[in-house]
PDB file of N, CA and C in Angstrom:
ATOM      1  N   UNK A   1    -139.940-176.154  33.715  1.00  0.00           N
ATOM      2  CA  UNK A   1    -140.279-176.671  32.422  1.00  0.00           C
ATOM      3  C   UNK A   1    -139.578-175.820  31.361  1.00  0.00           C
ATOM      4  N   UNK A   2    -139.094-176.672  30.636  1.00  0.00           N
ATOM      5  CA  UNK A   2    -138.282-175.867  29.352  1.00  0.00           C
ATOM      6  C   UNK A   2    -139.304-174.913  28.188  1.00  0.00           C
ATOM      7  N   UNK A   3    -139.254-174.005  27.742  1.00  0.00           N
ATOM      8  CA  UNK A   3    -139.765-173.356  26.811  1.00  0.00           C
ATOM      9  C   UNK A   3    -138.746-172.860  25.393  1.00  0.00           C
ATOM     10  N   UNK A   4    -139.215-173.089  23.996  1.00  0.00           N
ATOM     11  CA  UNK A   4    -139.210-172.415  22.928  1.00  0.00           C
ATOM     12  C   UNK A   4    -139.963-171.161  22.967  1.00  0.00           C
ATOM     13  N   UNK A   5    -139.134-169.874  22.712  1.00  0.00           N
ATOM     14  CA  UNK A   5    -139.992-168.896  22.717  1.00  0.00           C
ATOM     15  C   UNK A   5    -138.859-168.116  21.178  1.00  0.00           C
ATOM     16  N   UNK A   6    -139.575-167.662  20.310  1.00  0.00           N
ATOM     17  CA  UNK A   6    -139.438-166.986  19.547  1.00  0.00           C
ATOM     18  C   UNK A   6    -140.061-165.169  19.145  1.00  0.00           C
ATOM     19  N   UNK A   7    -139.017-164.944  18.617  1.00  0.00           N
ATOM     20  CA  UNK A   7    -139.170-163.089  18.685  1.00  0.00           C
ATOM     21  C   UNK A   7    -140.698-163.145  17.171  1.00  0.00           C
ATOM     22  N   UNK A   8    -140.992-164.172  16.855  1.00  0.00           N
ATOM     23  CA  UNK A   8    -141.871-163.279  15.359  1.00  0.00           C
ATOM     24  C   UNK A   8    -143.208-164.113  15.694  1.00  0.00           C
ATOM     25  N   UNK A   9    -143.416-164.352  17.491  1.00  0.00           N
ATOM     26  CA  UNK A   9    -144.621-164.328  17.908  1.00  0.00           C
ATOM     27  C   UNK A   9    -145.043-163.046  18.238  1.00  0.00           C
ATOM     28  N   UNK A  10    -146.560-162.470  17.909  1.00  0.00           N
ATOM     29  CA  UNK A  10    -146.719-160.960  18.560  1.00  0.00           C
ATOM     30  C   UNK A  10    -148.016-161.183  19.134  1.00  0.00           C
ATOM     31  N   UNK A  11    -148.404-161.938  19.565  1.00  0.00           N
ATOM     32  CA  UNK A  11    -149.984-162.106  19.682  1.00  0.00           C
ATOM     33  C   UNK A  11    -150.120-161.797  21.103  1.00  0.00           C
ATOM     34  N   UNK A  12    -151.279-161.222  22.303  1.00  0.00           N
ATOM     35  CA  UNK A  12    -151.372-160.756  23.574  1.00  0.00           C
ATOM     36  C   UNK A  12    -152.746-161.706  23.695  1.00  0.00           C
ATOM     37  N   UNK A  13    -152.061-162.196  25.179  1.00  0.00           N
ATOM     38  CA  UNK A  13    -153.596-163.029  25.763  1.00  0.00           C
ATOM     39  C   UNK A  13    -153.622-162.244  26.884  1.00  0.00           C
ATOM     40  N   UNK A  14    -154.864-161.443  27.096  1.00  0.00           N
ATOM     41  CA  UNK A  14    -155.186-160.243  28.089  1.00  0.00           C
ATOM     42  C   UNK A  14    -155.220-161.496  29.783  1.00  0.00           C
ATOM     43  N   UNK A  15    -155.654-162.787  29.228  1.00  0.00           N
ATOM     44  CA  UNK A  15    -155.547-163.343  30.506  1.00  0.00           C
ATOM     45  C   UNK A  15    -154.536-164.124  30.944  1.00  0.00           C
ATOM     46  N   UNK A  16    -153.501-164.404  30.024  1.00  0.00           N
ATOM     47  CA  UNK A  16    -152.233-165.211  30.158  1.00  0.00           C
ATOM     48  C   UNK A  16    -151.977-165.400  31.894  1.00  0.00           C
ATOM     49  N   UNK A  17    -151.677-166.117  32.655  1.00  0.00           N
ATOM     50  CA  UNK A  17    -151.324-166.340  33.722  1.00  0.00           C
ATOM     51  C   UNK A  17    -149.997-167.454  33.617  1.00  0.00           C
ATOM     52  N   UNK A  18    -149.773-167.479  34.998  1.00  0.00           N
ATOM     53  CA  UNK A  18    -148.662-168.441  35.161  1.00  0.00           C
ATOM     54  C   UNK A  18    -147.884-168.022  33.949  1.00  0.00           C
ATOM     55  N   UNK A  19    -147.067-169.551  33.477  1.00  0.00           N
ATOM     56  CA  UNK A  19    -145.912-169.765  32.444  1.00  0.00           C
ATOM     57  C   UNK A  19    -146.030-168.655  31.618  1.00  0.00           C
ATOM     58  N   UNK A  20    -147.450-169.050  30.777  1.00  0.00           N
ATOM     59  CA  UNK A  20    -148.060-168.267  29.519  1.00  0.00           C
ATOM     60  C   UNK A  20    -147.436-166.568  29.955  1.00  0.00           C
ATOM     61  N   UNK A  21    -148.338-166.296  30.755  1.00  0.00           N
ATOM     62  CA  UNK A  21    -147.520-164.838  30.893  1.00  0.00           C
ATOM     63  C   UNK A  21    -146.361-164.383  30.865  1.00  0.00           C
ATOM     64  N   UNK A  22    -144.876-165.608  31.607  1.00  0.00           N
ATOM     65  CA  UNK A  22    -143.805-165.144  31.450  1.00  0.00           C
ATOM     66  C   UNK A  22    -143.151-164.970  29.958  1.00  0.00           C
ATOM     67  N   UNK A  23    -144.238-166.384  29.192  1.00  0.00           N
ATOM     68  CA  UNK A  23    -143.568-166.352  28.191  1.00  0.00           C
ATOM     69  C   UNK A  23    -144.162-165.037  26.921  1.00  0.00           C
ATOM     70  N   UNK A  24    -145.228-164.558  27.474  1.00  0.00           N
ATOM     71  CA  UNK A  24    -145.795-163.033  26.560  1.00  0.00           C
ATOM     72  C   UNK A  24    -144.892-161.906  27.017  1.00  0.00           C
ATOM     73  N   UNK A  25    -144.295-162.135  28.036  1.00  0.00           N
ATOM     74  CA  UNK A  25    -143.630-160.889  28.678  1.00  0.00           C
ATOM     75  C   UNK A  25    -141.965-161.192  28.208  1.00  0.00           C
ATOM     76  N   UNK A  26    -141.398-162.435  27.620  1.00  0.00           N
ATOM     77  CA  UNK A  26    -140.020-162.537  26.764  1.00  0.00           C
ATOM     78  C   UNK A  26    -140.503-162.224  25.471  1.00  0.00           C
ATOM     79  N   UNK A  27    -141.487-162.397  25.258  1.00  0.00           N
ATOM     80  CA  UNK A  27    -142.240-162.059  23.394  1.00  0.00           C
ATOM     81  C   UNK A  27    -141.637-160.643  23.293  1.00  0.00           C
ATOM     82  N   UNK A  28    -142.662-160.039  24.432  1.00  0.00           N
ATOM     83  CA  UNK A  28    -143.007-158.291  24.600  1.00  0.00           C
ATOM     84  C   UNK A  28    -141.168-157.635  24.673  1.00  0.00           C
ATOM     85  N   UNK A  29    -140.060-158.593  25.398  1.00  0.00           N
ATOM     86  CA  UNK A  29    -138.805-157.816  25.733  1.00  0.00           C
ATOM     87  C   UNK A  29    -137.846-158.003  24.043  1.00  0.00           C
ATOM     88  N   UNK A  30    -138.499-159.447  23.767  1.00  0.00           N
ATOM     89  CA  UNK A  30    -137.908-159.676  22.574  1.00  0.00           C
ATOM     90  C   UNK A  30    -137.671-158.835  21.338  1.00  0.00           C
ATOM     91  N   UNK A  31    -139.184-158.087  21.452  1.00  0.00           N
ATOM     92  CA  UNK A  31    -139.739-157.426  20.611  1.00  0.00           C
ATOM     93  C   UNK A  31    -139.276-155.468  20.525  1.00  0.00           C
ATOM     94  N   UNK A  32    -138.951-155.358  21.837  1.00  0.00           N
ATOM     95  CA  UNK A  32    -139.183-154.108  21.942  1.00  0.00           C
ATOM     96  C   UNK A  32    -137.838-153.099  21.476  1.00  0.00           C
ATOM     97  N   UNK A  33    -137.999-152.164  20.533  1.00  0.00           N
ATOM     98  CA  UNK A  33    -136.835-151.204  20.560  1.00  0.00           C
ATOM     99  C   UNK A  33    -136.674-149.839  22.169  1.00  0.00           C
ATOM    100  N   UNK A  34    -135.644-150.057  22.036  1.00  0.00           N
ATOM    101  CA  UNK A  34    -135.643-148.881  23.430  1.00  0.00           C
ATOM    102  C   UNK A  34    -135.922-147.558  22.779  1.00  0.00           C
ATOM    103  N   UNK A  35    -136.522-146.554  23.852  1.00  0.00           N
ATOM    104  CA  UNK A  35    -136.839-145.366  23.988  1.00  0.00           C
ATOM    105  C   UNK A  35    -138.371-146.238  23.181  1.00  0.00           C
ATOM    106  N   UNK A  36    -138.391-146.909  22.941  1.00  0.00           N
ATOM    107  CA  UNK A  36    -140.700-146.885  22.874  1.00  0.00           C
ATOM    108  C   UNK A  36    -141.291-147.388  24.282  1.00  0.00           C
ATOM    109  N   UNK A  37    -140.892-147.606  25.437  1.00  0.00           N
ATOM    110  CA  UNK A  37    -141.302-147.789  26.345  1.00  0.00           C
ATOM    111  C   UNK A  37    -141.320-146.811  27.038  1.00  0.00           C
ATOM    112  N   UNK A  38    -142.550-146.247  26.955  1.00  0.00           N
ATOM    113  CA  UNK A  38    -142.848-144.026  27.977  1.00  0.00           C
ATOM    114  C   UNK A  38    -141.894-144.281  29.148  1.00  0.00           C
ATOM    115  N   UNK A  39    -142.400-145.292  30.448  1.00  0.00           N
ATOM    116  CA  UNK A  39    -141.959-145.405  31.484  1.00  0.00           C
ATOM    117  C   UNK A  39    -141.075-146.060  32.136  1.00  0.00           C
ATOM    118  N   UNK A  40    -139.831-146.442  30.920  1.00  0.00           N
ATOM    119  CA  UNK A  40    -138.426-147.173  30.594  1.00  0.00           C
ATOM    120  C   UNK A  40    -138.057-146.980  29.801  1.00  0.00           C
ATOM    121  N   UNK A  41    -137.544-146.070  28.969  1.00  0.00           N
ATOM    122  CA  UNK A  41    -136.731-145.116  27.781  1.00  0.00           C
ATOM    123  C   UNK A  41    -135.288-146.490  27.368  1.00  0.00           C
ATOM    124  N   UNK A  42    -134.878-147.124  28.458  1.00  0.00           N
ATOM    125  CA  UNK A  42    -133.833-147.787  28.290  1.00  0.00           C
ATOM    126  C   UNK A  42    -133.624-149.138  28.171  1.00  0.00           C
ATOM    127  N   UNK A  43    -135.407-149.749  28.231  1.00  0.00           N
ATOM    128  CA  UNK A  43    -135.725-151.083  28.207  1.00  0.00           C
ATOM    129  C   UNK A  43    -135.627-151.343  26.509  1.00  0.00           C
ATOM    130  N   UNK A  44    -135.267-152.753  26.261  1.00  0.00           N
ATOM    131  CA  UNK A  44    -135.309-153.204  24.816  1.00  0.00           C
ATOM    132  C   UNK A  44    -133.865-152.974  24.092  1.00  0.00           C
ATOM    133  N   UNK A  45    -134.040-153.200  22.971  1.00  0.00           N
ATOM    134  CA  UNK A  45    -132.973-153.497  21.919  1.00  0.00           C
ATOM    135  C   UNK A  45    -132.595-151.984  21.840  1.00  0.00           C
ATOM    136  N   UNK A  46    -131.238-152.443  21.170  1.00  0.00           N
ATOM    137  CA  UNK A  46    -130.649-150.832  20.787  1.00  0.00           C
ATOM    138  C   UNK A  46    -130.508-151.027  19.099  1.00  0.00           C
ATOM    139  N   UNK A  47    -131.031-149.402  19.022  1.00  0.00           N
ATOM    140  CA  UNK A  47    -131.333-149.542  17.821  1.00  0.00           C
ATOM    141  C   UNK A  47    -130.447-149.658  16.936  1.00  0.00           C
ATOM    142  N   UNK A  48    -129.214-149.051  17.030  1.00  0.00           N
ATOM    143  CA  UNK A  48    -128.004-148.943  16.361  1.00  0.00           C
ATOM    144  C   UNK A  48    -127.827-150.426  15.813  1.00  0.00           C
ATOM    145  N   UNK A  49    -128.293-151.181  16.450  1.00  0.00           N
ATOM    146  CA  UNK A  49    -128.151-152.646  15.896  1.00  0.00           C
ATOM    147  C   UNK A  49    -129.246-153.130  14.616  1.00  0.00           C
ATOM    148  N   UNK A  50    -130.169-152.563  14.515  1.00  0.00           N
ATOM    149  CA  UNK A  50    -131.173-152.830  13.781  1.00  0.00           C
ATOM    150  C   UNK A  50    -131.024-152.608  12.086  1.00  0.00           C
ATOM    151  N   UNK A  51    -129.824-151.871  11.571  1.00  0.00           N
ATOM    152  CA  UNK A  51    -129.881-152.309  10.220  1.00  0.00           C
ATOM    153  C   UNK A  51    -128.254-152.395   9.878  1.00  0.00           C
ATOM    154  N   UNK A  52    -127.702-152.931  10.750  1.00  0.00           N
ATOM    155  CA  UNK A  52    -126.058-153.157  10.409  1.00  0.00           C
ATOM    156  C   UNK A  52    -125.798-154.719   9.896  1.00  0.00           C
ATOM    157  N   UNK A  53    -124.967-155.101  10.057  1.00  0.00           N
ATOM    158  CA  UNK A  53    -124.871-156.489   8.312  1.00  0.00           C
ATOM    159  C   UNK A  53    -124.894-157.624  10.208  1.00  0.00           C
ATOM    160  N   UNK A  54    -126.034-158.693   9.454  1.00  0.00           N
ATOM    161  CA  UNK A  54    -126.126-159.286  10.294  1.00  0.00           C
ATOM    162  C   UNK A  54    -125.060-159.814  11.078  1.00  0.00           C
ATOM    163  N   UNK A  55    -124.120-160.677  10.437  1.00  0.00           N
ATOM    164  CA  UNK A  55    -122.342-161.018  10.930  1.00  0.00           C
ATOM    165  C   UNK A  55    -122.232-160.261  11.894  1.00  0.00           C
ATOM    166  N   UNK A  56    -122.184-158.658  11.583  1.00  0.00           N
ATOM    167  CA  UNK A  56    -121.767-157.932  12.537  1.00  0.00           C
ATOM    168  C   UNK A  56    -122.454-158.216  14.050  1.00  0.00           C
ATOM    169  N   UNK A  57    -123.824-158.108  13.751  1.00  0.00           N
ATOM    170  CA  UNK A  57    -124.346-158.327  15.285  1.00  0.00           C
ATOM    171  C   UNK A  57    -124.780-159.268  15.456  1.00  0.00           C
ATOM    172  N   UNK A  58    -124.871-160.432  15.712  1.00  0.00           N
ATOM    173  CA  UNK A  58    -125.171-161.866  15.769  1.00  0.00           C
ATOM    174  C   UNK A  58    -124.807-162.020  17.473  1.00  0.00           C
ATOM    175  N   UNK A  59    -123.704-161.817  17.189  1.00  0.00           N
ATOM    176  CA  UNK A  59    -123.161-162.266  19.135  1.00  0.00           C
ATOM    177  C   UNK A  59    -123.669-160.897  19.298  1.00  0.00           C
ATOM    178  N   UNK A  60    -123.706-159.396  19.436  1.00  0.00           N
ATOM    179  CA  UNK A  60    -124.500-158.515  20.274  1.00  0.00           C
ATOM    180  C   UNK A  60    -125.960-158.826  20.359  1.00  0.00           C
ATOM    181  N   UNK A  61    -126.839-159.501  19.582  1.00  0.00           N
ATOM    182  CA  UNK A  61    -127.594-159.353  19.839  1.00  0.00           C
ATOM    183  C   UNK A  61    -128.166-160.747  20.944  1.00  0.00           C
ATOM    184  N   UNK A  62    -127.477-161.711  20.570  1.00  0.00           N
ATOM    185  CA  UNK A  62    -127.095-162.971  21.846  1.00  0.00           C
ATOM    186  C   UNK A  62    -127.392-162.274  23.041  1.00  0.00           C
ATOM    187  N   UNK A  63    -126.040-161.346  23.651  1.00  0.00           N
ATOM    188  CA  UNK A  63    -125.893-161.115  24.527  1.00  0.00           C
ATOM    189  C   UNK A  63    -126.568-159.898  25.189  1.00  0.00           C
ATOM    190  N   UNK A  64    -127.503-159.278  24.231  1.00  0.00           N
ATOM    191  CA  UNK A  64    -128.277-158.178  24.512  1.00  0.00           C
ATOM    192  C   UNK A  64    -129.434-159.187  24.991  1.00  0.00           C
ATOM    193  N   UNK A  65    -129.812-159.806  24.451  1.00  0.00           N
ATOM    194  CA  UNK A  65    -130.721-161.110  24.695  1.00  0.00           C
ATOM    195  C   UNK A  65    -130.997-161.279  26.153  1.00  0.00           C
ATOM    196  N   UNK A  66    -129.404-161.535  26.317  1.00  0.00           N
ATOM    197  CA  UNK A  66    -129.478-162.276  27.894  1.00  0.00           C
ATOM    198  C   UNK A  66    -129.669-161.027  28.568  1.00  0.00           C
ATOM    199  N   UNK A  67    -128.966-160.383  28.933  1.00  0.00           N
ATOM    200  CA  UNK A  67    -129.175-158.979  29.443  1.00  0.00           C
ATOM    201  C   UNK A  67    -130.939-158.789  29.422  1.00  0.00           C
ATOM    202  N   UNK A  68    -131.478-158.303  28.509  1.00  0.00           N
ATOM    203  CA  UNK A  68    -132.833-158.106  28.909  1.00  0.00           C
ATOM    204  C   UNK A  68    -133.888-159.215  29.306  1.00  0.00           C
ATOM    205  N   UNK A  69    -133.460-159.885  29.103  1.00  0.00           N
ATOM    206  CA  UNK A  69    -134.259-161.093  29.691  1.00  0.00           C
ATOM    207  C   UNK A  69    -133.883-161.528  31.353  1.00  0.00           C
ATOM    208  N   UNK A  70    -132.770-161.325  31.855  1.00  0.00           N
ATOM    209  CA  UNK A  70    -132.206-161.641  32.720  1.00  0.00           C
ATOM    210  C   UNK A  70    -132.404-160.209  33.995  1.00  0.00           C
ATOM    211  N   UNK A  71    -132.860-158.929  33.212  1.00  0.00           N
ATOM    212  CA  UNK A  71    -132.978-158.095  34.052  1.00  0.00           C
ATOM    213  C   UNK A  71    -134.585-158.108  33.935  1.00  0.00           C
ATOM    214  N   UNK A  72    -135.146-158.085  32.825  1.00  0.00           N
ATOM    215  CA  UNK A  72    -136.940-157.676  32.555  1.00  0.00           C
ATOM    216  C   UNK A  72    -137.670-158.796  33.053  1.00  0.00           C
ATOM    217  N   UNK A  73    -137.029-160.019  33.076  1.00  0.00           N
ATOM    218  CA  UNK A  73    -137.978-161.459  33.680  1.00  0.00           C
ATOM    219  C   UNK A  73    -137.131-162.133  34.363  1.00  0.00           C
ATOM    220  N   UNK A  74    -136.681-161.881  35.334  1.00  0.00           N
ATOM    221  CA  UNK A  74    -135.877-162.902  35.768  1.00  0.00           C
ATOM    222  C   UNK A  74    -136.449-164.245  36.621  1.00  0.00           C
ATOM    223  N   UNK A  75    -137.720-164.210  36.335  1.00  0.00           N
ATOM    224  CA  UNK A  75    -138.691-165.125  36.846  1.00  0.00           C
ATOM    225  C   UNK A  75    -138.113-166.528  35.186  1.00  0.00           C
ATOM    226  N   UNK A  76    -137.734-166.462  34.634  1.00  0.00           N
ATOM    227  CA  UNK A  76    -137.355-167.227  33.298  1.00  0.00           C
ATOM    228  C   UNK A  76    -135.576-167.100  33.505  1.00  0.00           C
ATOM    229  N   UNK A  77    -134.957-168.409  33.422  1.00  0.00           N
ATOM    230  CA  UNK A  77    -133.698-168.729  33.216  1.00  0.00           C
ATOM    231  C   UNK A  77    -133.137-169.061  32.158  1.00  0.00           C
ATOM    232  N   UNK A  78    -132.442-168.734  31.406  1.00  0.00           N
ATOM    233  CA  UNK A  78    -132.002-168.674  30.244  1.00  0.00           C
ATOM    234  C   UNK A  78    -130.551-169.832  29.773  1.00  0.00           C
ATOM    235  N   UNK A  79    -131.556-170.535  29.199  1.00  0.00           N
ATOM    236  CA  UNK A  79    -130.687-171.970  28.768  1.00  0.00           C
ATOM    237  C   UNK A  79    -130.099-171.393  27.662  1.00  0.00           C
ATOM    238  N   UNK A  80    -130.107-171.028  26.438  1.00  0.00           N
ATOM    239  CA  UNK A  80    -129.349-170.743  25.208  1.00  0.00           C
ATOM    240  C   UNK A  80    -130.480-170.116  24.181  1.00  0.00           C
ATOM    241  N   UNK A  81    -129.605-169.461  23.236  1.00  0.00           N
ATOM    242  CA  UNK A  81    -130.264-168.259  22.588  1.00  0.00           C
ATOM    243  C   UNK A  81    -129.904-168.268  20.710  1.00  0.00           C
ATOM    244  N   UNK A  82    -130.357-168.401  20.143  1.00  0.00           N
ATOM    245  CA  UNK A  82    -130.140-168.715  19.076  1.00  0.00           C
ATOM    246  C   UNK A  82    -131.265-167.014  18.236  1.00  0.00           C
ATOM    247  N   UNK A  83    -129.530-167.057  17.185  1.00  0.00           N
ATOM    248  CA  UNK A  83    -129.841-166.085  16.384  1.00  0.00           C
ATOM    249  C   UNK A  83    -129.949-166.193  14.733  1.00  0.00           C
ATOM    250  N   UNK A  84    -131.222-165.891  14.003  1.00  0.00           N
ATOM    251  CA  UNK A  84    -130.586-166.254  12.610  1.00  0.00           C
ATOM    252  C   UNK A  84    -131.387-165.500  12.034  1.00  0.00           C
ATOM    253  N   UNK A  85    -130.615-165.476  10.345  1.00  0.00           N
ATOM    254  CA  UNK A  85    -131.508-164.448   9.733  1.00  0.00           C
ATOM    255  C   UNK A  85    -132.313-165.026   8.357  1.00  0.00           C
ATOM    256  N   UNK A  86    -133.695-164.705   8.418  1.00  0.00           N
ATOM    257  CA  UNK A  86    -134.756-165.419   7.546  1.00  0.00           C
ATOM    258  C   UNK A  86    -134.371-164.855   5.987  1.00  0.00           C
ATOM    259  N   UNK A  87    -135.030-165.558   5.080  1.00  0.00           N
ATOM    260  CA  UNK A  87    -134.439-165.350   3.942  1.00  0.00           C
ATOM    261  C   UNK A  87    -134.892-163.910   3.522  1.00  0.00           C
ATOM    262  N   UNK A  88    -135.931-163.557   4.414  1.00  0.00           N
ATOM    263  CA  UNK A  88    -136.339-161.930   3.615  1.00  0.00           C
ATOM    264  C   UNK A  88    -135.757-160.868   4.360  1.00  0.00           C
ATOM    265  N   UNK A  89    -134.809-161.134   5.119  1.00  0.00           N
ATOM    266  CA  UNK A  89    -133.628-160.004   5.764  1.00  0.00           C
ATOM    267  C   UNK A  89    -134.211-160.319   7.577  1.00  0.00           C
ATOM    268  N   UNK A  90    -134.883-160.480   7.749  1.00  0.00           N
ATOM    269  CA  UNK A  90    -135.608-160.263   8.703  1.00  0.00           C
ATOM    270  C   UNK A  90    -134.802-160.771   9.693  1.00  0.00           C
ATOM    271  N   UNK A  91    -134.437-160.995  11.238  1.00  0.00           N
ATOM    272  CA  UNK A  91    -133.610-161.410  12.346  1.00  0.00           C
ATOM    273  C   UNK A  91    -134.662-162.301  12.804  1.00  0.00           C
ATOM    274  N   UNK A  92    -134.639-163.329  13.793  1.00  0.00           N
ATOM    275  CA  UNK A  92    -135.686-163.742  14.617  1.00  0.00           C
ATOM    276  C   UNK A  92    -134.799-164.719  15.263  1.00  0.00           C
ATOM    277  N   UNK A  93    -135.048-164.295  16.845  1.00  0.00           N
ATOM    278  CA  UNK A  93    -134.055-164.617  18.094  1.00  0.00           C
ATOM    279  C   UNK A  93    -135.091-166.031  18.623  1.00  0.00           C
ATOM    280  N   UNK A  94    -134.398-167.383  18.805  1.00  0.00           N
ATOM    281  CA  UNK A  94    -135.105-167.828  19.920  1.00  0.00           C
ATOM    282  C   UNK A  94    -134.677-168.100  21.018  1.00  0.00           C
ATOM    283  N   UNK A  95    -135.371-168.207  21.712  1.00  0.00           N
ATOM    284  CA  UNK A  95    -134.396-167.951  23.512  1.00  0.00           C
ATOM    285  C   UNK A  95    -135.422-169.380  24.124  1.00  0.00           C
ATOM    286  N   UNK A  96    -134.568-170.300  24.888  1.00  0.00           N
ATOM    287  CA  UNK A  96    -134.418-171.111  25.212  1.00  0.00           C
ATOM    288  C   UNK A  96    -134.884-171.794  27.020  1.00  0.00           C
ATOM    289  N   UNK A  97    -135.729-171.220  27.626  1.00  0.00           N
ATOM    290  CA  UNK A  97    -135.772-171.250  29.187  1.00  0.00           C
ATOM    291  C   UNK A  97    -136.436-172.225  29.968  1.00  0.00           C
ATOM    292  N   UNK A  98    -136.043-171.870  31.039  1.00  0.00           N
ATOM    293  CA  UNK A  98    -136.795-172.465  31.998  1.00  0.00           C
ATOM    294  C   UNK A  98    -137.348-171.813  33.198  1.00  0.00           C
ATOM    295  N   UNK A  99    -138.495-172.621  33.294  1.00  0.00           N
ATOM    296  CA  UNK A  99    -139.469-171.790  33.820  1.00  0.00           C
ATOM    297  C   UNK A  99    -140.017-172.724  34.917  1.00  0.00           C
ATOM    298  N   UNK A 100    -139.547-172.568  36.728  1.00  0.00           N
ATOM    299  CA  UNK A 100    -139.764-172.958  37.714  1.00  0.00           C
ATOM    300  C   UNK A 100    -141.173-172.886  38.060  1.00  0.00           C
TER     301      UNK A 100
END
């Protein structure tokens, strides 16, 4: 089944199962800067990307996209990834999957 999942959901369902869970656990990879994960220093976004002129990182952050999604859930297949930036500076990625 295909899923919309967007990065400027943050909400946790302690019982999420099935789908629901994969799709809290692309929220959670979407979301995360690296080195804040204690017991994965190298999981998540790199930060160096986080205040450079959007243009610039548009396709890195695409393809950082796939990369963590493709290594952190690979239970979710990744149809296409869309990047844009909201009018108050803000980034918000949506990633596109499917979910067997």
């Amino acid at each position: 089944m295909l899923y919309n999942i967007n990065s400027n959901k943050s909400y946790i369902n302690w019982n999420a199962t099935d789908d629901e869970r994969i799709i809290q656990n692309i929220i959670n990879i979407l979301n995360t800067v690296r080195y804040e994960v204690a017991y994965d220093r190298v999981m998540g976004r790199n930060p160096e990307n986080l205040d450079r002129n959007f243009l610039d990182v548009q396709s890195l952050l695409i393809s950082e996209t796939y990369d963590l999604i493709e290594e952190y859930e690979p239970r979710a297949k990744i149809k296409n990834v869309f990047v844009k930036q909201l009018p108050n500076g803000e980034i918000d990625i949506e990633v596109v999957v499917d979910i067997e």
